[in-house]
Protein backbone atom coordinates (compact mmCIF):
# COMPACT_ATOMS: atom_id res chain seq x y z
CA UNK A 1 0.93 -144.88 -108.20
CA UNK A 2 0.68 -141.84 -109.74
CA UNK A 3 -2.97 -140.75 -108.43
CA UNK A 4 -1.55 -141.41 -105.14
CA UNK A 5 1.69 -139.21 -105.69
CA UNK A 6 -1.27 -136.47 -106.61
CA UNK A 7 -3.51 -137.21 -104.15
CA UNK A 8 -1.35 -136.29 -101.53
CA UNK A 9 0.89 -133.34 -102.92
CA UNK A 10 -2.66 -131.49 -102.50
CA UNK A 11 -3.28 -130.61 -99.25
CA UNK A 12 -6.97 -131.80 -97.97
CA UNK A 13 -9.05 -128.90 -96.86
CA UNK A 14 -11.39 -128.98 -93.75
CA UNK A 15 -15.01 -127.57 -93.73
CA UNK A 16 -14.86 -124.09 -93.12
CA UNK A 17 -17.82 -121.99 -92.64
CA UNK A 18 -18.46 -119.05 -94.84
CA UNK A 19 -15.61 -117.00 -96.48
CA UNK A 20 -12.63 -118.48 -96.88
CA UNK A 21 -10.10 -115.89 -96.10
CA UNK A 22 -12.27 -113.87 -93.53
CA UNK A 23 -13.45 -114.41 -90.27
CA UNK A 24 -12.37 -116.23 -86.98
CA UNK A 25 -11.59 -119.55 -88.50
CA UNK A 26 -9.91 -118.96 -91.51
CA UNK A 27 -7.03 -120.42 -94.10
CA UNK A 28 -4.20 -118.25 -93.53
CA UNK A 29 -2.12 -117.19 -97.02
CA UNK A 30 1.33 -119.11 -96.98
CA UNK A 31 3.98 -116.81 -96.89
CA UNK A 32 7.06 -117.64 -99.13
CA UNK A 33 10.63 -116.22 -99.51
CA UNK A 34 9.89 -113.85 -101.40
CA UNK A 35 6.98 -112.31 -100.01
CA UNK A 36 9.33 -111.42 -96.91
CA UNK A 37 11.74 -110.19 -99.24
CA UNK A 38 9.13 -107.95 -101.11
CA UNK A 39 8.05 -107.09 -97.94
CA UNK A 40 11.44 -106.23 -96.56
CA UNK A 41 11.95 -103.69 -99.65
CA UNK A 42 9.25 -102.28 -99.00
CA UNK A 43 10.15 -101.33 -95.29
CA UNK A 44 13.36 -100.53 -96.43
CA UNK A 45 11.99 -97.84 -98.77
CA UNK A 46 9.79 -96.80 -96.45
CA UNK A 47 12.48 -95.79 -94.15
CA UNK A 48 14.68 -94.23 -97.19
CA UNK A 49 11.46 -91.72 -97.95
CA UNK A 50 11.27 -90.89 -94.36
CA UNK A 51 14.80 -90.21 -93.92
CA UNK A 52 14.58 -87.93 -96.77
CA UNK A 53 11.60 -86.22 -95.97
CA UNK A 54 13.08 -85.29 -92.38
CA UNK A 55 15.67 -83.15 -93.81
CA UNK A 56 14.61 -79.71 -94.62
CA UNK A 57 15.38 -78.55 -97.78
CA UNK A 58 14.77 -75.06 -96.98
CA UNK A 59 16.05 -73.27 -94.15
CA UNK A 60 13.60 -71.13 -91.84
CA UNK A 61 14.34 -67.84 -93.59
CA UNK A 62 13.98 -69.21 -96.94
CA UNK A 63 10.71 -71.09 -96.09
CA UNK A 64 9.12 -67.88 -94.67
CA UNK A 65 9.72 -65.80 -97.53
CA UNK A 66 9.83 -68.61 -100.73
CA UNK A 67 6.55 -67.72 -101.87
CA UNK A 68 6.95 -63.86 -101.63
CA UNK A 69 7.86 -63.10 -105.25
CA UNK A 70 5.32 -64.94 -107.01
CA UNK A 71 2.90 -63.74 -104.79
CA UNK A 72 3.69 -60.40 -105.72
CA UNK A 73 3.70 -61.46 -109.09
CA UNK A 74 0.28 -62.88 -108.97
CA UNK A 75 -1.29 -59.14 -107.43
CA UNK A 76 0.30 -56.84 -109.92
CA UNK A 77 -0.94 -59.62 -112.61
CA UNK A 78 -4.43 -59.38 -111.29
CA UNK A 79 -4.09 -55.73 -110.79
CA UNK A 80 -3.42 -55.27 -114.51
CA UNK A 81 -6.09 -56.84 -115.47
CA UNK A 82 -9.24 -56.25 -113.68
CA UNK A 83 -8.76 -52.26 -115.35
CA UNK A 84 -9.40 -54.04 -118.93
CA UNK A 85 -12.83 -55.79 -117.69
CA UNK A 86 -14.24 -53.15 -115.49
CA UNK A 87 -13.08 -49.92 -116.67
CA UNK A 88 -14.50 -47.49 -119.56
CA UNK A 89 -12.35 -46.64 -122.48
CA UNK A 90 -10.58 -43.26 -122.32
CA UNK A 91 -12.86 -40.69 -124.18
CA UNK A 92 -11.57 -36.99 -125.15
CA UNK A 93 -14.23 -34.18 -124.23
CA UNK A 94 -13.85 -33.13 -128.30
CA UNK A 95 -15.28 -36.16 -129.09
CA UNK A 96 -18.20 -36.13 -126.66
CA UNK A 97 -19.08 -32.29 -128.34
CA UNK A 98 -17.68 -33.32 -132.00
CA UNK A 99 -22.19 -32.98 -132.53
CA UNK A 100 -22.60 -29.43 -131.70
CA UNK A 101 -19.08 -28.19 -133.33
CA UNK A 102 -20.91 -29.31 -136.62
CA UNK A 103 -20.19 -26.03 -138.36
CA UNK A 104 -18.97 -22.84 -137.06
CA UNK A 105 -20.92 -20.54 -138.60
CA UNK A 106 -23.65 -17.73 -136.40
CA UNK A 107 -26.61 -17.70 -137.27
């Protein structure tokens, strides 16, 4: 009795050719409760994201000009600093002519 009360709880499969869950003929996934529910959700939240996306949060002025000040920023930043690679260190003419002001003296 009880190898019959297995045997037919499972379900007997045909012969299908190939892959089992690709193709033209196929076994098709069963879908339960609470894959339409999980499904549903997602949808759901889908729709929630979408709603909230199509809202600006800035208005056209703001949008044009939001980036302006770090932009700025980012030039007077570079500007600063490409002096200190590329430039030569301030040198007083004394110090270029401290070797013939050895000594002071005619001769």
């Amino acid at each position: 009795m009880r190898l019959t009360l297995v045997s037919c709880f499972f379900k007997k499969l045909q012969h299908i050719p190939g892959h089992l869950t690709k193709g033209k003929v196929r076994l098709y996934p069963y879908i339960t409760e609470r894959m339409k529910k999980k499904a549903l959700e997602d949808l759901l939240r889908e729709k929630n994201n979408l709603e909230i996306l199509s809202k600006s949060f800035l208005s056209q002025g703001e949008e044009i000009n939001h980036m302006s000040e770090r932009r700025a920023q980012r030039k007077t930043e570079l500007f600063r600093s490409r002096p200190q690679k590329t430039w030569y260190k301030n040198v007083v003419a004394e110090d270029c002519f401290k070797s013939l002001n050895v000594s002071k003296k005619w001769e």
